[in-house]
N, C-alpha and C. Protein backbone atom coordinates (compact mmCIF):
# COMPACT_ATOMS: atom_id res chain seq x y z
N UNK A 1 0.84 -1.18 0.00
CA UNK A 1 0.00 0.00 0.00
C UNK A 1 0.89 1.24 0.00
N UNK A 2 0.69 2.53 -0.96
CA UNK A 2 0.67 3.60 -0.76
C UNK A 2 0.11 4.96 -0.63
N UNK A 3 0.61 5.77 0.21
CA UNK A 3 0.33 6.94 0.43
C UNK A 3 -0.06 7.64 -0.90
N UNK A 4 -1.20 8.33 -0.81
CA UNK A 4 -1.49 9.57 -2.14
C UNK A 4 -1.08 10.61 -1.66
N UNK A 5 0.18 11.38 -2.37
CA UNK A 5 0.66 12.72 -1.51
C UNK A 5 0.43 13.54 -2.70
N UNK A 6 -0.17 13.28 -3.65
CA UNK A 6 0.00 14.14 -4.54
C UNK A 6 -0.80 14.93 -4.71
N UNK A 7 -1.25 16.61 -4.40
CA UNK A 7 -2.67 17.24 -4.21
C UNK A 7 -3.18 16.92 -5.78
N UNK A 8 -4.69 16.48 -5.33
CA UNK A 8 -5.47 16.09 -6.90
C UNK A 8 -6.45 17.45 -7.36
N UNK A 9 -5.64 17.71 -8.62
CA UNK A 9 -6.56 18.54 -9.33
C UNK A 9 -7.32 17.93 -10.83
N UNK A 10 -6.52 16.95 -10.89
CA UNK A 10 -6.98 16.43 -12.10
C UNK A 10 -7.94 15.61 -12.54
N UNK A 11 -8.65 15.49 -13.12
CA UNK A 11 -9.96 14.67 -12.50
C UNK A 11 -9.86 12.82 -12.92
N UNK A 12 -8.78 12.40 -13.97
CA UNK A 12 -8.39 11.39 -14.27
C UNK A 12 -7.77 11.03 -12.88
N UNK A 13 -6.94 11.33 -12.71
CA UNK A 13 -5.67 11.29 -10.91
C UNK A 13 -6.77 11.04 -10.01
N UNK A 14 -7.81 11.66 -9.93
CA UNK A 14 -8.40 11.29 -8.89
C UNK A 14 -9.37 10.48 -8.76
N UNK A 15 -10.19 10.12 -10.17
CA UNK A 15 -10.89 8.89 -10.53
C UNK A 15 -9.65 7.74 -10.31
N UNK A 16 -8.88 7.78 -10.91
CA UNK A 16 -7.59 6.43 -10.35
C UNK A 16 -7.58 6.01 -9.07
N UNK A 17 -7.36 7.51 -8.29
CA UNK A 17 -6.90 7.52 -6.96
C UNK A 17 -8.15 6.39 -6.45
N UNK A 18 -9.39 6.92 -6.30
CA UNK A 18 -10.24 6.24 -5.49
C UNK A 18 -10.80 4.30 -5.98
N UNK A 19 -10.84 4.90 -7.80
CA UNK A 19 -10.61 3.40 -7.59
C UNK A 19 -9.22 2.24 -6.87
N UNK A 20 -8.28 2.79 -7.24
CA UNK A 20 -7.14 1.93 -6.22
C UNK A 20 -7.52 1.90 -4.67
N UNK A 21 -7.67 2.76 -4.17
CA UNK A 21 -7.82 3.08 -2.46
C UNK A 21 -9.63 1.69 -2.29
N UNK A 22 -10.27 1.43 -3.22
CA UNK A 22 -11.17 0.64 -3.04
C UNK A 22 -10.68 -0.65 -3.56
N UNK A 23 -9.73 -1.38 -3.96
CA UNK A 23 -9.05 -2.11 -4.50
C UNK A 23 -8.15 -2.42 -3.16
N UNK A 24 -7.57 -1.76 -2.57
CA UNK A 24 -6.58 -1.93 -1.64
C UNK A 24 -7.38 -1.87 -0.09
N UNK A 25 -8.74 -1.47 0.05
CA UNK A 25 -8.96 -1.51 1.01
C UNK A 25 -10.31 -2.52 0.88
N UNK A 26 -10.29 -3.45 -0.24
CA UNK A 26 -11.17 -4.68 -0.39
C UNK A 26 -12.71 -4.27 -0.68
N UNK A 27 -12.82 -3.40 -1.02
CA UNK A 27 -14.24 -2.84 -1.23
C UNK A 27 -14.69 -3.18 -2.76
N UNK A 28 -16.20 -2.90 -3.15
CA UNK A 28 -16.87 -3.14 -3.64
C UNK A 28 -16.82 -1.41 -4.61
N UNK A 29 -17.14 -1.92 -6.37
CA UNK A 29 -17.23 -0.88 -7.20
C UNK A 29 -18.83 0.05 -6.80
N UNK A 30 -19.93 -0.91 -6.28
CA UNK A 30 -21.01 -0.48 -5.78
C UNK A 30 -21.09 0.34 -4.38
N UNK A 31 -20.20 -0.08 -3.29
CA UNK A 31 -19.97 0.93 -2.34
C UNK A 31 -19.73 2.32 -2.70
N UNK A 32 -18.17 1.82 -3.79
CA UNK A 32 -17.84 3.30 -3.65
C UNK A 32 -18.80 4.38 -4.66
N UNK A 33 -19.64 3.53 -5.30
CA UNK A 33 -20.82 4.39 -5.75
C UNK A 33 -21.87 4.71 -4.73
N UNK A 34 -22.18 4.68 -3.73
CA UNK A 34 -22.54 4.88 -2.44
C UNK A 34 -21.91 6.04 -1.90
N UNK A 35 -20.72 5.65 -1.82
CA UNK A 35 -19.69 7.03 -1.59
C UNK A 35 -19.70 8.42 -2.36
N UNK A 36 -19.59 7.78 -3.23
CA UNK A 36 -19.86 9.09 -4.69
C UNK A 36 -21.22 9.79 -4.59
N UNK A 37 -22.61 9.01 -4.82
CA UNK A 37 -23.54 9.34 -4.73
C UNK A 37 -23.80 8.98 -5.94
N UNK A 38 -23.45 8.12 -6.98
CA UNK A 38 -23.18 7.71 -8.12
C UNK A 38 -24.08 6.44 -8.64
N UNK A 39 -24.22 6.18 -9.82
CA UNK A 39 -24.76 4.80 -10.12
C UNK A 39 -23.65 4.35 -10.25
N UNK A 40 -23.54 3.07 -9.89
CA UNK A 40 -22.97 1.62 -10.25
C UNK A 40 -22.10 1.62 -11.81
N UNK A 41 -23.14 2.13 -12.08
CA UNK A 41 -22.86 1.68 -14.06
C UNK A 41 -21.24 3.16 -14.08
N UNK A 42 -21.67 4.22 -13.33
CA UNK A 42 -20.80 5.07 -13.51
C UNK A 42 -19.94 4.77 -13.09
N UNK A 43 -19.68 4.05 -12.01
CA UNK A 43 -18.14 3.32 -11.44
C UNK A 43 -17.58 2.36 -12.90
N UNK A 44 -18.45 2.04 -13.44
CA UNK A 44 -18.06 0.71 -14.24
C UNK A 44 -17.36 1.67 -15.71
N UNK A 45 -17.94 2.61 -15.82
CA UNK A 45 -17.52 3.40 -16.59
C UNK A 45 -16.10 3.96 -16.37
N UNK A 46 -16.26 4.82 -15.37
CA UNK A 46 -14.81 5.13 -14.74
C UNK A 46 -13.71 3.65 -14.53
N UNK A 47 -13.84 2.95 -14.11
CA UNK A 47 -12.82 1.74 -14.46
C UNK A 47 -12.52 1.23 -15.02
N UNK A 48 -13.09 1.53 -16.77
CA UNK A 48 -12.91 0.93 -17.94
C UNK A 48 -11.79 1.75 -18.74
N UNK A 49 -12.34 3.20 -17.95
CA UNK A 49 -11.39 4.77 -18.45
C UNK A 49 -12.38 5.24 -19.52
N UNK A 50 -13.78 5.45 -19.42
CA UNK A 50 -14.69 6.01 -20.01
C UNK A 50 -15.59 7.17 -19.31
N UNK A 51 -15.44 7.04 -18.20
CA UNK A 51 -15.58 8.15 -17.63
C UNK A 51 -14.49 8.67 -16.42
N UNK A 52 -14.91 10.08 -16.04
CA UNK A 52 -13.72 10.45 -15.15
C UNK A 52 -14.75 11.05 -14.06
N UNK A 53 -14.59 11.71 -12.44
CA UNK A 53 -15.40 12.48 -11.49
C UNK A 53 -15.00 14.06 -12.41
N UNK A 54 -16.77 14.47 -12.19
CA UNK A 54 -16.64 15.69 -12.56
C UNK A 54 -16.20 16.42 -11.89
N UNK A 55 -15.20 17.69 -11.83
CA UNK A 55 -14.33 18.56 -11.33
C UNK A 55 -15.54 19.33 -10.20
N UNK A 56 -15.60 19.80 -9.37
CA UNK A 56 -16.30 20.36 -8.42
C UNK A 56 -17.60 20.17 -8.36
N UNK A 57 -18.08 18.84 -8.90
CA UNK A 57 -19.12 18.16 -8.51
C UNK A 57 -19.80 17.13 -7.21
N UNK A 58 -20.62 17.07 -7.14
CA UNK A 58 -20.31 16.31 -5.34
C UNK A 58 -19.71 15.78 -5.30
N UNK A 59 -19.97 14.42 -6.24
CA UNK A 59 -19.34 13.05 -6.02
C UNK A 59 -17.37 13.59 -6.23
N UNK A 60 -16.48 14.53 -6.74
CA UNK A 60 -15.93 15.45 -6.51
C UNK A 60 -15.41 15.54 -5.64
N UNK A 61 -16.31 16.15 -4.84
CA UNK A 61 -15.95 16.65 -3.54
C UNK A 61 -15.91 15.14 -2.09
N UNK A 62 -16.68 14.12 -2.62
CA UNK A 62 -17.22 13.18 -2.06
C UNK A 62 -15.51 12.51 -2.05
N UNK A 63 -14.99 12.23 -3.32
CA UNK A 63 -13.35 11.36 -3.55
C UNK A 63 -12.52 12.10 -3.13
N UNK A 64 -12.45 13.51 -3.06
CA UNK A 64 -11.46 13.99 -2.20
C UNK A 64 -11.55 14.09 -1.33
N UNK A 65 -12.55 13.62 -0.11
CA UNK A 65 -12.81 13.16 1.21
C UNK A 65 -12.21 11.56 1.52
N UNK A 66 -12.19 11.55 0.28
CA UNK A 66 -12.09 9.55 0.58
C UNK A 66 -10.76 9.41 0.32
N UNK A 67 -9.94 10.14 -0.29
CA UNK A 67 -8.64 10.27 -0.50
C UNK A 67 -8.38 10.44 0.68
N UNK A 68 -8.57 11.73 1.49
CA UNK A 68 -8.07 12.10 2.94
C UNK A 68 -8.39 11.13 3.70
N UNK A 69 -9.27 10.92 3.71
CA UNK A 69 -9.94 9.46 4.78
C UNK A 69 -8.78 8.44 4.31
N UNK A 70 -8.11 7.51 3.34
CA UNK A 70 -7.60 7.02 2.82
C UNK A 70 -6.24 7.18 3.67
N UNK A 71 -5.86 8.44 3.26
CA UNK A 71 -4.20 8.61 3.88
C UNK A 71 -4.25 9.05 5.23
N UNK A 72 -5.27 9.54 5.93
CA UNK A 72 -5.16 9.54 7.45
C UNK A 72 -5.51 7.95 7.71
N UNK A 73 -5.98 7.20 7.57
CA UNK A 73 -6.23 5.25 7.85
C UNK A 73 -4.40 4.90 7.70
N UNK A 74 -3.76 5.67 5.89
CA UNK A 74 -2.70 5.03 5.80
C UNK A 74 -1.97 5.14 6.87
N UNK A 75 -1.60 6.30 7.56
CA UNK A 75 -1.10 7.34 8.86
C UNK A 75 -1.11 6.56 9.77
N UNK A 76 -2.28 5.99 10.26
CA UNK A 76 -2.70 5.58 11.70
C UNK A 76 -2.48 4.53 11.71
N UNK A 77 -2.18 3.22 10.42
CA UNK A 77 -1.29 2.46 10.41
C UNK A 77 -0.43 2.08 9.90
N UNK A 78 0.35 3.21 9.53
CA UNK A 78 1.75 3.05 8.94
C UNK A 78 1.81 2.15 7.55
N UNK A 79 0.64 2.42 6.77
CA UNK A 79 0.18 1.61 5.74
C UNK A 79 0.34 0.09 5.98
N UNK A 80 0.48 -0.32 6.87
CA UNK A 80 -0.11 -2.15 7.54
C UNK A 80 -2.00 -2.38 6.82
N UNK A 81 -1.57 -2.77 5.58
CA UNK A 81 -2.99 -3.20 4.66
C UNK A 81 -3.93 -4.26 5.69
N UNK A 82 -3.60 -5.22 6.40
CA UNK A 82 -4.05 -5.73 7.39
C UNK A 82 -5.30 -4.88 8.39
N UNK A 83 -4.09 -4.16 9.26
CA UNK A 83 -4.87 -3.47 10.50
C UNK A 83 -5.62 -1.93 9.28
N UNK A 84 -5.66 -1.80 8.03
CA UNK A 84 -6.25 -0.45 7.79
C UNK A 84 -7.73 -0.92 7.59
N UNK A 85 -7.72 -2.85 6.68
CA UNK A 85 -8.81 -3.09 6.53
C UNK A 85 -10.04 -3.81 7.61
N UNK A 86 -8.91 -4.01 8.45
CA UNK A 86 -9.45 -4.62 10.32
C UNK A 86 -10.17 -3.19 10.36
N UNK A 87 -9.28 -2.25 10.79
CA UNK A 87 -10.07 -1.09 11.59
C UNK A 87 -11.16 -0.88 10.93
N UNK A 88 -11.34 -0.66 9.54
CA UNK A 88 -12.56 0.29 8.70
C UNK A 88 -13.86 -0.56 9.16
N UNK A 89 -13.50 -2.30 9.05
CA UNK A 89 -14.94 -2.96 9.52
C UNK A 89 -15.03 -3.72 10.64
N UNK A 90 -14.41 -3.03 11.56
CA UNK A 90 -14.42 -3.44 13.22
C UNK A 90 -15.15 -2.31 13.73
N UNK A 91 -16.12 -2.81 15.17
CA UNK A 91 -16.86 -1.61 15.52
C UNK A 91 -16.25 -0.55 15.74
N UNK A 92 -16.26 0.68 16.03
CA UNK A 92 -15.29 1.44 16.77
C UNK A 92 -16.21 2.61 17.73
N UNK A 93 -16.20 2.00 19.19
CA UNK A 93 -16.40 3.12 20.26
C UNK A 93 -16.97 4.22 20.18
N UNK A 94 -15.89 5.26 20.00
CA UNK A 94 -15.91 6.72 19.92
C UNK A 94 -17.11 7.08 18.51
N UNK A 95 -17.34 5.59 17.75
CA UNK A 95 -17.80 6.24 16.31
C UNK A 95 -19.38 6.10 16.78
N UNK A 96 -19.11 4.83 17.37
CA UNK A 96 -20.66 4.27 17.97
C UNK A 96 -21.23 3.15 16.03
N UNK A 97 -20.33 3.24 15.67
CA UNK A 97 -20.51 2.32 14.74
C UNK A 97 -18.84 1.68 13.71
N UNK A 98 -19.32 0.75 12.69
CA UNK A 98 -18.20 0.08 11.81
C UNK A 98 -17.85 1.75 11.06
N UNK A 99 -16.65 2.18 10.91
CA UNK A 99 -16.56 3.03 10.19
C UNK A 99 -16.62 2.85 8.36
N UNK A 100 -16.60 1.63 8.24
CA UNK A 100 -16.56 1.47 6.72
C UNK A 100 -18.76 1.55 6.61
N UNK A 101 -19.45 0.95 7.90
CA UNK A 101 -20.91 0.97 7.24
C UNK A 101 -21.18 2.43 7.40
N UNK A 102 -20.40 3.24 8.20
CA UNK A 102 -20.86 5.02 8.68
C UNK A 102 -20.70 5.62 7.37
N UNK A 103 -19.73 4.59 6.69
CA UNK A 103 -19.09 5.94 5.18
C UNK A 103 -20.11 5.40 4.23
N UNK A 104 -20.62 3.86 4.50
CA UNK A 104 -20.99 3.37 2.77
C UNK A 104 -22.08 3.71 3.20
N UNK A 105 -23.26 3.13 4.44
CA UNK A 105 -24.59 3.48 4.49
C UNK A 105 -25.02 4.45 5.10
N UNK A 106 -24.55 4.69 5.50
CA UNK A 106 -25.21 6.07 6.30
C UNK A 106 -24.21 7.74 6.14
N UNK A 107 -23.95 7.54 4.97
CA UNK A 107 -23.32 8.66 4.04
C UNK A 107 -22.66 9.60 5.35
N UNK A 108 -21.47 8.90 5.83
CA UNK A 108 -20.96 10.13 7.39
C UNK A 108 -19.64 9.73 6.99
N UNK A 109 -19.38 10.04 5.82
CA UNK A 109 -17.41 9.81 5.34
C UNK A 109 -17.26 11.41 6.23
N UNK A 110 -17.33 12.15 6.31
CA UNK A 110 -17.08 14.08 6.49
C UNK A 110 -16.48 13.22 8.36
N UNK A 111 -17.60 12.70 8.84
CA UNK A 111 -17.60 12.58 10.30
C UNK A 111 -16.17 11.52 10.54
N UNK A 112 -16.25 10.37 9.78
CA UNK A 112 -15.33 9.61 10.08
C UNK A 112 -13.54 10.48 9.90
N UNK A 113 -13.90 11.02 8.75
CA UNK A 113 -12.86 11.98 8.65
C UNK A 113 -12.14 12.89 9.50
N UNK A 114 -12.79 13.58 10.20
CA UNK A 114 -13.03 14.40 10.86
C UNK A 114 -12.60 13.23 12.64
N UNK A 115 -12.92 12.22 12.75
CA UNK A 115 -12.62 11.67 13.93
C UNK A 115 -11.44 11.29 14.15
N UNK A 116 -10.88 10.89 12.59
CA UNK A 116 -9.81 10.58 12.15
C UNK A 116 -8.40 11.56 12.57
N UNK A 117 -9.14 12.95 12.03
CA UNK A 117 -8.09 14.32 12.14
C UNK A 117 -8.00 14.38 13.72
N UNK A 118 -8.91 14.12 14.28
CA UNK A 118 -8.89 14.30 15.57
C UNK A 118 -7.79 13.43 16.68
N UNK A 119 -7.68 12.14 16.06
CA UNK A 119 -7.02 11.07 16.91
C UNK A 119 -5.84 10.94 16.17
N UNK A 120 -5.07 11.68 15.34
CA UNK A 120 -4.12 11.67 14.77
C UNK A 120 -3.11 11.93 16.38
């Protein structure tokens, strides 16, 4: 596993980015359309390289949350692919829920993020 240090302006770079970070953290092309706010078919698009995230569009704004979410997880375990994909679907306390079901079903990636910045 690696770190994304590279600030994303590009909207190809960052369609990549999130499909890998869902690849490496064992997830589903349908979650991260969950994440996005996206259909399914549009993930399938974007992974073929037929489509890209539109530039300051939610879903946008949605992958550059998931990027940060991404490299603060990498942070907190020293990119150990193991304990990043333990933590996301183990309960967690402070969250009062699995942080991977807070991001996919109950659309609270901002919060997990944000708990994340906090316990750094």
């Amino acid at each position: 596993m690696h770190k994304i240090v590279t600030p994303i302006t590009d909207a190809r770079y960052l369609t990549q980015a999130v499909l890998q970070i869902i690849s490496l953290l064992g997830m589903y092309q349908a979650e991260l359309a969950r994440i996005l706010g996206m259909q399914c078919s549009d993930i399938g698009e974007m992974a073929s390289a037929k489509k890209v995230i539109q530039i300051n569009s939610h879903a946008w704004h949605q992958a550059s949350m998931f990027v940060r979410f991404y490299n603060r997880l990498y942070d907190r375990f020293d990119g150990d692919e193991a304990m990043m994909c333990h933590w996301l679907r183990r309960y967690e306390h402070n969250l009062s829920g699995s942080p991977f079901y807070l991001i996919v079903d109950e659309h609270k990636l901002a919060q997990v993020v944000s708990y994340m910045e906090v316990m750094r």
